[in-house]
PDB file of N, CA and C in Angstrom:
ATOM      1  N   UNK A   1       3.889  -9.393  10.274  1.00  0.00           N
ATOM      2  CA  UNK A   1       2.711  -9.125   9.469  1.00  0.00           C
ATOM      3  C   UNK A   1       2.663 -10.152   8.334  1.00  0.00           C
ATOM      4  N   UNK A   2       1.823 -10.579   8.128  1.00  0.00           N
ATOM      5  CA  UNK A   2       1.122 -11.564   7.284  1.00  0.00           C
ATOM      6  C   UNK A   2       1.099 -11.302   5.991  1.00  0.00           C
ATOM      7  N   UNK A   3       0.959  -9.967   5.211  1.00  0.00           N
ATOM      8  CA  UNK A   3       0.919  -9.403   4.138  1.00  0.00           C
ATOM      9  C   UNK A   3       2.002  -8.795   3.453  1.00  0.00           C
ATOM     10  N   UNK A   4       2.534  -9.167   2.391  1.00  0.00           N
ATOM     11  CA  UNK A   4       3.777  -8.354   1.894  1.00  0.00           C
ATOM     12  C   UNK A   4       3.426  -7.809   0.784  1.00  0.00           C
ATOM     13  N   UNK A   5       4.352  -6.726   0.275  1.00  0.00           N
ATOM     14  CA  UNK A   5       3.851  -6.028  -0.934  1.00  0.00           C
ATOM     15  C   UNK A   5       4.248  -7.251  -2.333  1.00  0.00           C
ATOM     16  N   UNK A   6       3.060  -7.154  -2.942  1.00  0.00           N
ATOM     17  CA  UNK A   6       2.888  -7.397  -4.399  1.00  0.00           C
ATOM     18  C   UNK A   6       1.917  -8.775  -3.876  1.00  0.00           C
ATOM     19  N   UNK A   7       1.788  -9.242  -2.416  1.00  0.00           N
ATOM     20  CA  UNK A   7       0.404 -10.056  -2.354  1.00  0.00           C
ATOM     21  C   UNK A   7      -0.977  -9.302  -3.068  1.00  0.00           C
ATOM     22  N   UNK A   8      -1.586 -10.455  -3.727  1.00  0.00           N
ATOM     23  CA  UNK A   8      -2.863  -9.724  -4.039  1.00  0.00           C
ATOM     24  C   UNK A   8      -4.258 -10.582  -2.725  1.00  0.00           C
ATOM     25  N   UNK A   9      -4.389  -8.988  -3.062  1.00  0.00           N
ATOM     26  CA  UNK A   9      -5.630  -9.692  -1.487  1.00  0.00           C
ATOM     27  C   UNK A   9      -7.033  -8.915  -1.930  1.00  0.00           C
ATOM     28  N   UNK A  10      -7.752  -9.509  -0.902  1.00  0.00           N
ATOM     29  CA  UNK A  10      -9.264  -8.695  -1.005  1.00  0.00           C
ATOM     30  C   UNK A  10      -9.853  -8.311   0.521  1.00  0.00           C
ATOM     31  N   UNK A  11     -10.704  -6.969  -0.025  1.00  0.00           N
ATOM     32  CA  UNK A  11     -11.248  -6.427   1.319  1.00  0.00           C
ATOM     33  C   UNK A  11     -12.488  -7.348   1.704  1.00  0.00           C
ATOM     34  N   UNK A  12     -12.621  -7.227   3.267  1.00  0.00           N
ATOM     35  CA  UNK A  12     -13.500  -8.114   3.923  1.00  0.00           C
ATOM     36  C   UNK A  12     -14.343  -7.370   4.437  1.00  0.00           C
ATOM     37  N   UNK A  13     -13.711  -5.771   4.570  1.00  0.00           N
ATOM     38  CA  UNK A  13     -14.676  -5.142   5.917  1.00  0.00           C
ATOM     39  C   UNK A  13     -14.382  -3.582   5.278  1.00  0.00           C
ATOM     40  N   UNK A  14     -15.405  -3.130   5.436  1.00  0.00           N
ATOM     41  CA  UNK A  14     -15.514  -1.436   4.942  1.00  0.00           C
ATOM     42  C   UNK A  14     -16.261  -1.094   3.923  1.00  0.00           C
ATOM     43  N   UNK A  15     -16.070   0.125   3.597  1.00  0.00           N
ATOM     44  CA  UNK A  15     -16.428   0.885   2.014  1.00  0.00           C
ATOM     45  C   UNK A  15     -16.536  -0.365   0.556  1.00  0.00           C
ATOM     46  N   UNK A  16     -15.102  -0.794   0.546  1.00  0.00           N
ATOM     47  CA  UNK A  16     -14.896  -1.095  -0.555  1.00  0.00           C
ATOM     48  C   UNK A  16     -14.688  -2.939  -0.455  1.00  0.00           C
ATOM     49  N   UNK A  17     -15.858  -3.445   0.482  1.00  0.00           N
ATOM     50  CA  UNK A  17     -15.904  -4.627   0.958  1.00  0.00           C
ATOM     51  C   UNK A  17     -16.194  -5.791  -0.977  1.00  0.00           C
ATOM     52  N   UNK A  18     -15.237  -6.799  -0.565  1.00  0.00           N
ATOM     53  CA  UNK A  18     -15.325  -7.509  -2.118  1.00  0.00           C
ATOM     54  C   UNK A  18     -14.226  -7.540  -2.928  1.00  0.00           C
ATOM     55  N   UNK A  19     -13.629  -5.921  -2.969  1.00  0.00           N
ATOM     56  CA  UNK A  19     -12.869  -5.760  -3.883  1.00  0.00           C
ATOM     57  C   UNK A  19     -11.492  -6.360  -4.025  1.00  0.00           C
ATOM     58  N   UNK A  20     -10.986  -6.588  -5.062  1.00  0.00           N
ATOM     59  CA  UNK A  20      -9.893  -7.268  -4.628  1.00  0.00           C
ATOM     60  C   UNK A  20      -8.462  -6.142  -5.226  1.00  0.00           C
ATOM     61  N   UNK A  21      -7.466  -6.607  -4.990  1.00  0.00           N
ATOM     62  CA  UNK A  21      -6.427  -5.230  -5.557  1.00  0.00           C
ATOM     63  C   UNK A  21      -4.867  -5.783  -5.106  1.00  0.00           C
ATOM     64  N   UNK A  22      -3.784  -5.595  -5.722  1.00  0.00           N
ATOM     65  CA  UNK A  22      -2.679  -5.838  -5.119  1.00  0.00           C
ATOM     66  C   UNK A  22      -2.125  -4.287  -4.553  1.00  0.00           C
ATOM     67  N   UNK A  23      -1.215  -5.394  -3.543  1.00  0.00           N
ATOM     68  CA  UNK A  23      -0.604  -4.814  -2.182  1.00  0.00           C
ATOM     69  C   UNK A  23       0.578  -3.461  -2.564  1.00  0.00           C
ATOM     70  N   UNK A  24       0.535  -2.428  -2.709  1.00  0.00           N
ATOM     71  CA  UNK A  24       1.270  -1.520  -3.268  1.00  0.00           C
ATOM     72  C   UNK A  24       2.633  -1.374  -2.293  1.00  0.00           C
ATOM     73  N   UNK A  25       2.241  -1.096  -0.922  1.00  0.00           N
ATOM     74  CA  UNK A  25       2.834  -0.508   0.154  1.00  0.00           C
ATOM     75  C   UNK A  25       2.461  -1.221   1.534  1.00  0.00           C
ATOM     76  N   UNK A  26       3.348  -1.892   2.832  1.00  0.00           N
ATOM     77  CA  UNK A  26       3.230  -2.132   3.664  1.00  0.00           C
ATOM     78  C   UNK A  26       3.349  -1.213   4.954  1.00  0.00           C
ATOM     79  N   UNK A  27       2.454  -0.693   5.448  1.00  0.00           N
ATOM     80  CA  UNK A  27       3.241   0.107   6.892  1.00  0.00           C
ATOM     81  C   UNK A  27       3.059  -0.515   7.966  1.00  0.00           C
ATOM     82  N   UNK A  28       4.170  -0.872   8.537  1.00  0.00           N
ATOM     83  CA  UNK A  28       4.471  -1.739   9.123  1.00  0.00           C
ATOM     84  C   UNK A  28       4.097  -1.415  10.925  1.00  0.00           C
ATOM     85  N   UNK A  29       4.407  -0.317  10.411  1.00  0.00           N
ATOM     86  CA  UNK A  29       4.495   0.408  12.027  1.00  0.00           C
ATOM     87  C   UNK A  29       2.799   0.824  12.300  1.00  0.00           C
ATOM     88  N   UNK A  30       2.041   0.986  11.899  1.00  0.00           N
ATOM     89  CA  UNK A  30       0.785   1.856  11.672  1.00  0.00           C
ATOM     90  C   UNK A  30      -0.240   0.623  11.324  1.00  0.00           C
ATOM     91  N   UNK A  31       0.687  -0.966  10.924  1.00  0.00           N
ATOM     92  CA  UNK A  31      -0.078  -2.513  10.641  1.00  0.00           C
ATOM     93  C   UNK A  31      -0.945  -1.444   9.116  1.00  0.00           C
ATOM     94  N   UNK A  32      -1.207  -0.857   8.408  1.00  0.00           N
ATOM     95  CA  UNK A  32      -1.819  -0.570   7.604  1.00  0.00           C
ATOM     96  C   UNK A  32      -0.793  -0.850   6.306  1.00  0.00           C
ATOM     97  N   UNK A  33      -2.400  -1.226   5.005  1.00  0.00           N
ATOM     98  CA  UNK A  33      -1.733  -1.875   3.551  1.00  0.00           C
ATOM     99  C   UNK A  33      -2.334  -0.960   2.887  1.00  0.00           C
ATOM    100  N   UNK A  34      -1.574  -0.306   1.453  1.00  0.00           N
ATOM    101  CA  UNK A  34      -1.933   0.420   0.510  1.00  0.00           C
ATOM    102  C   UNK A  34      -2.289  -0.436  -0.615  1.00  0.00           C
ATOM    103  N   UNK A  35      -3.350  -0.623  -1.162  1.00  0.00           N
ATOM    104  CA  UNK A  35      -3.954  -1.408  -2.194  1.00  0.00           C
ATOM    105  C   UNK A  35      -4.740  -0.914  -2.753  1.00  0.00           C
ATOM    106  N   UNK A  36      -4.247  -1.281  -4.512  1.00  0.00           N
ATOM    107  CA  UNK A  36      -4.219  -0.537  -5.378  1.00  0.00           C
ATOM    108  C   UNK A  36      -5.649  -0.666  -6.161  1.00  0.00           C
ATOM    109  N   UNK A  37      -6.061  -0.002  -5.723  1.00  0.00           N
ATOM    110  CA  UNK A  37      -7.929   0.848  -6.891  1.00  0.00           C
ATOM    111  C   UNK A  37      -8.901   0.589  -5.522  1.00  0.00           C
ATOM    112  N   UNK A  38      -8.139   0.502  -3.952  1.00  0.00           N
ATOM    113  CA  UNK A  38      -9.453   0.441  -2.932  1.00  0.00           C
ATOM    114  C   UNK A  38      -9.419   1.631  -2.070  1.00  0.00           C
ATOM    115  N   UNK A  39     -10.119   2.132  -1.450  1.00  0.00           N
ATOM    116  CA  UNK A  39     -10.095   3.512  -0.267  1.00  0.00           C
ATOM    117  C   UNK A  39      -9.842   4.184  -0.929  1.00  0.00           C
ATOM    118  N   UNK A  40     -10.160   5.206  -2.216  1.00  0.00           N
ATOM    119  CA  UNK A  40      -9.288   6.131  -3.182  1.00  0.00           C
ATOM    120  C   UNK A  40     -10.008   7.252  -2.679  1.00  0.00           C
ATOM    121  N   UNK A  41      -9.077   8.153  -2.404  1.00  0.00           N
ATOM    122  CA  UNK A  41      -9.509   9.322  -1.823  1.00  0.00           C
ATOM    123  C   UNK A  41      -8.712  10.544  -3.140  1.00  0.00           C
ATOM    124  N   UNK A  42     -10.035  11.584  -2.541  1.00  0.00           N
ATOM    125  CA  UNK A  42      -9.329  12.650  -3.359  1.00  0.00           C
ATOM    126  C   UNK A  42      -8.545  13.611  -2.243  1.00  0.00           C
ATOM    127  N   UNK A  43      -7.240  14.196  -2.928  1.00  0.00           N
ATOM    128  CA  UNK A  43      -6.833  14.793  -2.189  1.00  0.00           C
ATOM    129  C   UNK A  43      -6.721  16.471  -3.419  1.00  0.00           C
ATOM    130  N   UNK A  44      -6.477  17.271  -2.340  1.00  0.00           N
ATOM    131  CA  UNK A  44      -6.668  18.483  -2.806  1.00  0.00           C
ATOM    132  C   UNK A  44      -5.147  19.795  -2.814  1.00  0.00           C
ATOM    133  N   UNK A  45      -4.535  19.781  -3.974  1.00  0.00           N
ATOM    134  CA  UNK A  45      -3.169  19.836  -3.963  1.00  0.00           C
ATOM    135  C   UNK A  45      -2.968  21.491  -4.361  1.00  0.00           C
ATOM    136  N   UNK A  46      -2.331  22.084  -3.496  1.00  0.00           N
ATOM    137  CA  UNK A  46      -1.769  23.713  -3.838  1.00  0.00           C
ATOM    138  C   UNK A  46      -0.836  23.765  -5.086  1.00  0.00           C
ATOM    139  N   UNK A  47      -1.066  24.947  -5.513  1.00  0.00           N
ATOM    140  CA  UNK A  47       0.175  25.698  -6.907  1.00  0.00           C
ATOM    141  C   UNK A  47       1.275  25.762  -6.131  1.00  0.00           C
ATOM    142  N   UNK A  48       2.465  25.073  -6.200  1.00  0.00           N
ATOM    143  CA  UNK A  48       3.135  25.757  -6.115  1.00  0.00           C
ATOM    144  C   UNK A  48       4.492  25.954  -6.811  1.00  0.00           C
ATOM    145  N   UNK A  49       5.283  27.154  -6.917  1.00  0.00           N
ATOM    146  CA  UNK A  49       5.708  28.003  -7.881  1.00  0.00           C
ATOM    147  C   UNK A  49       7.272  27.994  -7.165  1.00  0.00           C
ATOM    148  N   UNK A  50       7.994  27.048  -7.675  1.00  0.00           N
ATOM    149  CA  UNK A  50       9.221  27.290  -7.574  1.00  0.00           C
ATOM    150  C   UNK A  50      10.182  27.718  -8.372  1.00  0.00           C
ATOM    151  N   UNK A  51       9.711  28.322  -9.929  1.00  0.00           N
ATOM    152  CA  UNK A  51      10.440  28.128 -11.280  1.00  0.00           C
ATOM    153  C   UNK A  51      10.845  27.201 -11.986  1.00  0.00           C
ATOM    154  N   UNK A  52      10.585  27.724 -12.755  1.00  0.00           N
ATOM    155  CA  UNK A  52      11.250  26.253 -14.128  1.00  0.00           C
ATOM    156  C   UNK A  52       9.712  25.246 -13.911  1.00  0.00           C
ATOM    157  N   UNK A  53      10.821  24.270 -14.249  1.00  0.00           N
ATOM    158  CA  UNK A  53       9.485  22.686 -14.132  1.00  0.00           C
ATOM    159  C   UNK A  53       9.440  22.298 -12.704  1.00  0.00           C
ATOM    160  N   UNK A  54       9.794  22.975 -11.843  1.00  0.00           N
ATOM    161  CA  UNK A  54      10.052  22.311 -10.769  1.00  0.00           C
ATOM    162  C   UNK A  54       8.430  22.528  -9.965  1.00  0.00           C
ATOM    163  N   UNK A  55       7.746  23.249 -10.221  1.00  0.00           N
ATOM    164  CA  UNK A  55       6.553  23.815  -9.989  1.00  0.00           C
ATOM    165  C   UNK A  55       5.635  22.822 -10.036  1.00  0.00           C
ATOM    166  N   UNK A  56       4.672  22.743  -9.171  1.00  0.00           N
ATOM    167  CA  UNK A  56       3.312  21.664  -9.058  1.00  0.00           C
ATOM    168  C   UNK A  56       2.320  22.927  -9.479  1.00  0.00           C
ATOM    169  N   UNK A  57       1.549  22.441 -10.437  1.00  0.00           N
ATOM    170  CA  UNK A  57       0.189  23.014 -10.946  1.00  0.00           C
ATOM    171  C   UNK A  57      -1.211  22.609 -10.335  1.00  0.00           C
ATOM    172  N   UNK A  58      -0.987  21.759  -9.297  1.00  0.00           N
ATOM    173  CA  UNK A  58      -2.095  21.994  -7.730  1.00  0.00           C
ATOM    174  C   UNK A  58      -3.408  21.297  -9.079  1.00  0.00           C
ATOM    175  N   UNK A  59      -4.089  20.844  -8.393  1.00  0.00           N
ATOM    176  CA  UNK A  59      -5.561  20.462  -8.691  1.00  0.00           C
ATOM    177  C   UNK A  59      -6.276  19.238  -7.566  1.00  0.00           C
ATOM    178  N   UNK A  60      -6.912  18.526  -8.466  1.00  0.00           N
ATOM    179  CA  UNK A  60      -7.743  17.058  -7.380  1.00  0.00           C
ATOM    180  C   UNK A  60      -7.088  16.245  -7.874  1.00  0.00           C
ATOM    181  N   UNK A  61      -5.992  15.797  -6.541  1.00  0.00           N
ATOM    182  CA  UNK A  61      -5.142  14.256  -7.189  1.00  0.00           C
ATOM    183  C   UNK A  61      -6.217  12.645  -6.479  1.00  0.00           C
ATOM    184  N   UNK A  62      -6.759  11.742  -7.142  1.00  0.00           N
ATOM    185  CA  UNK A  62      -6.874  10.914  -6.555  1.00  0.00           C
ATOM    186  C   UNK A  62      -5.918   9.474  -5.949  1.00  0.00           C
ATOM    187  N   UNK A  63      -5.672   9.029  -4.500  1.00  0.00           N
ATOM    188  CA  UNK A  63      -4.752   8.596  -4.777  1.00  0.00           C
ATOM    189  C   UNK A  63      -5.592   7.369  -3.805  1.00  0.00           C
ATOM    190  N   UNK A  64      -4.826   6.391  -3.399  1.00  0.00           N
ATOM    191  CA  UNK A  64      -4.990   4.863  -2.809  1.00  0.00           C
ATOM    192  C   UNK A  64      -4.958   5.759  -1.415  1.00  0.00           C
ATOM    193  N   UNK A  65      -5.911   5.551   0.023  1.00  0.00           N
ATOM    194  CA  UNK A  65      -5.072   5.825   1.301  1.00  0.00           C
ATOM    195  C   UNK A  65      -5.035   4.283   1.855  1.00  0.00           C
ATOM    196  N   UNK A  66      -3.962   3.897   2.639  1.00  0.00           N
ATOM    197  CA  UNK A  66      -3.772   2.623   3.577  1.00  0.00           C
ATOM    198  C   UNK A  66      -5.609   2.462   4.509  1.00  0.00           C
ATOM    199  N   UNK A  67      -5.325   0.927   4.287  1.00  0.00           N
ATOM    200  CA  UNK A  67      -6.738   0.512   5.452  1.00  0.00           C
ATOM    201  C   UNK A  67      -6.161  -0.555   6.111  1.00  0.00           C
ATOM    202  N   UNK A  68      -6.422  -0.772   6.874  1.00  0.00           N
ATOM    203  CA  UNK A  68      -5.726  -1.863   8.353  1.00  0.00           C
ATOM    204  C   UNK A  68      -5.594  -3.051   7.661  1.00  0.00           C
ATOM    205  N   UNK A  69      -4.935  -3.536   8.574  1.00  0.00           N
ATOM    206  CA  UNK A  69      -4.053  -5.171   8.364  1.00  0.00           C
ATOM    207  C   UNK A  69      -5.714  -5.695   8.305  1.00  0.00           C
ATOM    208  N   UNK A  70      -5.816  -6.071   9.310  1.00  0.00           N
ATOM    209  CA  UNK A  70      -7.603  -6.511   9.389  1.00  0.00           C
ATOM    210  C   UNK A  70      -8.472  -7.003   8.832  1.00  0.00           C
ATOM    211  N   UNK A  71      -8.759  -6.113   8.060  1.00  0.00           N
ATOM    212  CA  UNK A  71      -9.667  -5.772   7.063  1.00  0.00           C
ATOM    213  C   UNK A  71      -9.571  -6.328   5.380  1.00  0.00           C
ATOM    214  N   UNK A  72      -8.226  -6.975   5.298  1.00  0.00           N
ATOM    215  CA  UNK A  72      -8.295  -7.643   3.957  1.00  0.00           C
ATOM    216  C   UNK A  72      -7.372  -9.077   4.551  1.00  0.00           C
ATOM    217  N   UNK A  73      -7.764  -9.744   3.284  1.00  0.00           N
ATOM    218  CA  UNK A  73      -7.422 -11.259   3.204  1.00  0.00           C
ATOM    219  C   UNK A  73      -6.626 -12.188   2.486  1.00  0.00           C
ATOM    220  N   UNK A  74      -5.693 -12.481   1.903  1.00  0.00           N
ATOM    221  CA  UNK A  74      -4.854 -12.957   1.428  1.00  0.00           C
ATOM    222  C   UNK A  74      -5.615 -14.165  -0.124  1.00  0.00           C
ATOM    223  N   UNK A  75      -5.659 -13.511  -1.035  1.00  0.00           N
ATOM    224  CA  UNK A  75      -6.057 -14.146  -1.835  1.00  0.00           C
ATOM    225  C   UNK A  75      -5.617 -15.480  -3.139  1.00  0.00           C
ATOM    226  N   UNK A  76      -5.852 -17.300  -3.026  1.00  0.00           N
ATOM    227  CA  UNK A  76      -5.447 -17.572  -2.990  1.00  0.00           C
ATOM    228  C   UNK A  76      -6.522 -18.798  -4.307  1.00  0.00           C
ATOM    229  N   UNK A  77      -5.741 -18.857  -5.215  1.00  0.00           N
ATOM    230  CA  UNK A  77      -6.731 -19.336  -6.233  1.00  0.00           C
ATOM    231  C   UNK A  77      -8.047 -18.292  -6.838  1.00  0.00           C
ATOM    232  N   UNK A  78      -9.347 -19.087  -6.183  1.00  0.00           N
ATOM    233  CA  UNK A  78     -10.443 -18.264  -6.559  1.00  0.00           C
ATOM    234  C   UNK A  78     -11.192 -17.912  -4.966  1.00  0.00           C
ATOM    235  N   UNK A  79     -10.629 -18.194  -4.084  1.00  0.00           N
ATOM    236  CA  UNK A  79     -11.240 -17.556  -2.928  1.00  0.00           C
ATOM    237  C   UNK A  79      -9.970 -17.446  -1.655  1.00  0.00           C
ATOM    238  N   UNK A  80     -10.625 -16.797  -0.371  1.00  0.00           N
ATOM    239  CA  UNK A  80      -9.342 -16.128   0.323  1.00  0.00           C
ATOM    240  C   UNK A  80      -8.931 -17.111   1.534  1.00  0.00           C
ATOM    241  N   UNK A  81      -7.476 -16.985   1.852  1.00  0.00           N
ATOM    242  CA  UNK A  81      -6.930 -17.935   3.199  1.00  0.00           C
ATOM    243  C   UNK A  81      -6.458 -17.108   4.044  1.00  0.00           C
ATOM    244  N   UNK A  82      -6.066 -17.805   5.077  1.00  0.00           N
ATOM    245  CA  UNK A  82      -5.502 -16.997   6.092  1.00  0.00           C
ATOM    246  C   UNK A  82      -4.056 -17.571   5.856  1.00  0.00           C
ATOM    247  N   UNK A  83      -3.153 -17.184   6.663  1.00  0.00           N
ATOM    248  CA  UNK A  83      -1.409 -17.401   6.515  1.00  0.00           C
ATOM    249  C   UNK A  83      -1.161 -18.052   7.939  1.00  0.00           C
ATOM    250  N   UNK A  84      -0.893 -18.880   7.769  1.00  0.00           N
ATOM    251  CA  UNK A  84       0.073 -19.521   8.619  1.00  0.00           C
ATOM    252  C   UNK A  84       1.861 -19.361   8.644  1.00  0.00           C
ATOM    253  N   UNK A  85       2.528 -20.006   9.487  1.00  0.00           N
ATOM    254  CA  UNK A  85       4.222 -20.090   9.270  1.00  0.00           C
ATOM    255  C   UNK A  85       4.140 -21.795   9.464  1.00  0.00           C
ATOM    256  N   UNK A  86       5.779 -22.008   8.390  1.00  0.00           N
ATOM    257  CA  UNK A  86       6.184 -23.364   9.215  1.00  0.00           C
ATOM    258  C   UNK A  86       7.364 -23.081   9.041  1.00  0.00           C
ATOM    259  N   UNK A  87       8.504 -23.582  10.005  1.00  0.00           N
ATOM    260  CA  UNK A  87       9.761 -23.635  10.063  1.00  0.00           C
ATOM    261  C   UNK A  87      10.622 -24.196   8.980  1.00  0.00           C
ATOM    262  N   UNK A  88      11.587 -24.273   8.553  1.00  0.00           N
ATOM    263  CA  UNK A  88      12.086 -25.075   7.168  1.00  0.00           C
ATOM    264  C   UNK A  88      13.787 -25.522   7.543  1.00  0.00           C
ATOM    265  N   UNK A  89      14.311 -26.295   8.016  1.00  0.00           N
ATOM    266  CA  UNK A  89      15.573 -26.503   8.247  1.00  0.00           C
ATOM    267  C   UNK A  89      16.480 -26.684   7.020  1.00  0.00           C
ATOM    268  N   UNK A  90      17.418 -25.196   6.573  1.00  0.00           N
ATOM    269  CA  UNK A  90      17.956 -24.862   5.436  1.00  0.00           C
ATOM    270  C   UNK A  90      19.509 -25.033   5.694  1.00  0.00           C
ATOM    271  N   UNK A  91      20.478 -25.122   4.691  1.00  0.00           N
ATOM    272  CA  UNK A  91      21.868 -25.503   4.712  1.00  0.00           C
ATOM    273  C   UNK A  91      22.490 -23.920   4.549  1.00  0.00           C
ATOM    274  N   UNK A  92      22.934 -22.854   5.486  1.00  0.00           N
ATOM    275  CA  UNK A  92      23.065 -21.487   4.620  1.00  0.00           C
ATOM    276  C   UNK A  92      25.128 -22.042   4.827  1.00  0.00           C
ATOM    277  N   UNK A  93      25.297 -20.806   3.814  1.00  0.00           N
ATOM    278  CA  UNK A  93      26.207 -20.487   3.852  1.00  0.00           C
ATOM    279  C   UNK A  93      27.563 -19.742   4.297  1.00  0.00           C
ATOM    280  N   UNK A  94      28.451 -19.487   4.903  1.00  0.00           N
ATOM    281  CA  UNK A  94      28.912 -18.702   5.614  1.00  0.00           C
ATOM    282  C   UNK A  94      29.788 -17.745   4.771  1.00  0.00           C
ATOM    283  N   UNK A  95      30.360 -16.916   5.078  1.00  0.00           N
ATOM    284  CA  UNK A  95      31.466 -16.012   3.606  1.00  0.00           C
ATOM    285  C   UNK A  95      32.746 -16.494   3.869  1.00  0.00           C
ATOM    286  N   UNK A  96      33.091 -17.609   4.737  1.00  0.00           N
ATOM    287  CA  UNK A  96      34.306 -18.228   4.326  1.00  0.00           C
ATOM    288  C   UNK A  96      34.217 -19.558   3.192  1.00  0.00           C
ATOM    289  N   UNK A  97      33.008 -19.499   3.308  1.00  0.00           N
ATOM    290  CA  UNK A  97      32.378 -21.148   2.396  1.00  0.00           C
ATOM    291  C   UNK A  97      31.893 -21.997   3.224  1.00  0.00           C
ATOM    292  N   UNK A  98      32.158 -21.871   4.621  1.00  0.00           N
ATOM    293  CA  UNK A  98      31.656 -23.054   5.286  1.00  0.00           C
ATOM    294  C   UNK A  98      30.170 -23.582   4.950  1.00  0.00           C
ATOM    295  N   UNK A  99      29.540 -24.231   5.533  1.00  0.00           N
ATOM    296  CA  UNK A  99      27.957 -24.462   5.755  1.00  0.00           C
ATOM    297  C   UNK A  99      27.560 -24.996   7.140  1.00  0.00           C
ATOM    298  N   UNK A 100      26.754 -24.529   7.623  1.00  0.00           N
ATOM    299  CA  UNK A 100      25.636 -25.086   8.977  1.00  0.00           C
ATOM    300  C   UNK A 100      23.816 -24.995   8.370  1.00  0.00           C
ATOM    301  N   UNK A 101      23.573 -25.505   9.521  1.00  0.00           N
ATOM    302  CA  UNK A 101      22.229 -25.541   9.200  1.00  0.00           C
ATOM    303  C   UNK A 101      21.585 -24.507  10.119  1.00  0.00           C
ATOM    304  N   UNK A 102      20.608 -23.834   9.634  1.00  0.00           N
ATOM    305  CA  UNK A 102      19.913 -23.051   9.906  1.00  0.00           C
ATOM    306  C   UNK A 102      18.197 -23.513   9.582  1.00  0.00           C
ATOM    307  N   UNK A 103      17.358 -22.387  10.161  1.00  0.00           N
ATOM    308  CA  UNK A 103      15.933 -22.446  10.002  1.00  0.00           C
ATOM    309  C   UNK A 103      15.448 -20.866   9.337  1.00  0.00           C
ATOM    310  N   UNK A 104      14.597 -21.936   8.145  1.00  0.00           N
ATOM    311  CA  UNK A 104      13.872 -20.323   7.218  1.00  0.00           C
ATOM    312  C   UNK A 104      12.149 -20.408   7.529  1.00  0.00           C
ATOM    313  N   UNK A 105      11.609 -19.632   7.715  1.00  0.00           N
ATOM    314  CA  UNK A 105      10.296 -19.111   8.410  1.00  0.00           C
ATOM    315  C   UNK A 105       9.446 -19.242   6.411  1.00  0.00           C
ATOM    316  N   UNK A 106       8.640 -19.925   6.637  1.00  0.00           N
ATOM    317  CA  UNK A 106       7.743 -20.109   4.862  1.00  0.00           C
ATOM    318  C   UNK A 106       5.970 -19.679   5.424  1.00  0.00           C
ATOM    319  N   UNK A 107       5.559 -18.951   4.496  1.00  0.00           N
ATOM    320  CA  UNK A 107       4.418 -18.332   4.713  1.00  0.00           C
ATOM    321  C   UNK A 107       3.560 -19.855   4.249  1.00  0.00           C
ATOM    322  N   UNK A 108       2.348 -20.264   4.602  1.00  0.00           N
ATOM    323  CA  UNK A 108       1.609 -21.591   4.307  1.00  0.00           C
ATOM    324  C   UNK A 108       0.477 -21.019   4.671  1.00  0.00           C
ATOM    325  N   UNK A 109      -0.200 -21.431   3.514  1.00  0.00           N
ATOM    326  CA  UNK A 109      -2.063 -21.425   3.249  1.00  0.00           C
ATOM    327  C   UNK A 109      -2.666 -22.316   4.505  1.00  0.00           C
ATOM    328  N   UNK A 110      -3.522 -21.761   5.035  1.00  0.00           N
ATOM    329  CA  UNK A 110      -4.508 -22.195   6.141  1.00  0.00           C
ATOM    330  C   UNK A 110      -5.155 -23.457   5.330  1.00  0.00           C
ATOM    331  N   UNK A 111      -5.627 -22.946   4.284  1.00  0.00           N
ATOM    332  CA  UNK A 111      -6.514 -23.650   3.865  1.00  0.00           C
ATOM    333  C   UNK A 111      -6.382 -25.037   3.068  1.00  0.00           C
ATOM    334  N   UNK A 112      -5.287 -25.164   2.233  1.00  0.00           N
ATOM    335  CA  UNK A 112      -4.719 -26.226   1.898  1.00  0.00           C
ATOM    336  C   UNK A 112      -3.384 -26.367   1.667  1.00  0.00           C
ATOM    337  N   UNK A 113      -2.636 -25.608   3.078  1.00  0.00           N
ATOM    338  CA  UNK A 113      -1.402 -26.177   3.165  1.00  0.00           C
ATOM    339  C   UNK A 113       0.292 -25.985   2.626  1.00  0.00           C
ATOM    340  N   UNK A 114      -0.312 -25.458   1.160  1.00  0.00           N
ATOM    341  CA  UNK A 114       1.084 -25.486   0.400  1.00  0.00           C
ATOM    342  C   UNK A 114       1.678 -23.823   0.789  1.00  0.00           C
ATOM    343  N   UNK A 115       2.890 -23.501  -0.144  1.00  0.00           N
ATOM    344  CA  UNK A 115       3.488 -22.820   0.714  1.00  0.00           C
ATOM    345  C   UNK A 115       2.849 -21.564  -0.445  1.00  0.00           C
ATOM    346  N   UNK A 116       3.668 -20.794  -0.113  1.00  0.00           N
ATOM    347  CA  UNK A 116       3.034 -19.171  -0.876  1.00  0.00           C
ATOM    348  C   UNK A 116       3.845 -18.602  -1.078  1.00  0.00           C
TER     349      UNK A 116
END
């Protein structure tokens, strides 16, 4: 998936088409992103009474719900890109000290290239 949490992106498609918001939550499995002030739904929460403070006092919570991978865009300056990969041939380390070379995966702007 293309999107990680604390990307800030904007919606392309739906309700809350325009808006822009950072990435709260990734679900990975479900491809859906939680982003923060878009899809806000109210949800509708029971009393309930366990003693002490431990107790919820129930009312209308509004909260963020997830909207598909899809549907938002990776925002990058003053307008949006898509994500590319490029390979990166890195020196890692081993836990005896040794070193080899390895390859690290870098997220790169469609649009002009640099990395992200």
């Amino acid at each position: 998936m293309s999107i990680k949490k604390g990307d800030t992106v904007k919606v392309i498609a739906g309700k809350d088409k325009g808006a822009q918001g950072k990435v709260i939550q990734v679900l990975r499995e479900e491809q859906r992103v939680i982003v923060e002030g878009v899809n806000r739904v109210k949800k509708h929460t029971k009393v309930v009474d366990q003693g002490g403070r431990a107790g919820n006092t129930g009312g209308i919570i509004t909260t963020e719900a997830p909207i598909h991978v899809s549907n938002v865009m990776l925002v990058e300056g003053d307008g949006v890109t898509r994500v590319g990969y490029r390979r990166e041939e890195v020196l890692k380390r081993r836990p005896d000290g040794s070193t080899y070379a390895g390859w690290r995966s870098v997220r790169v702007s469609r649009k002009t290239g640099k990395d992200i």
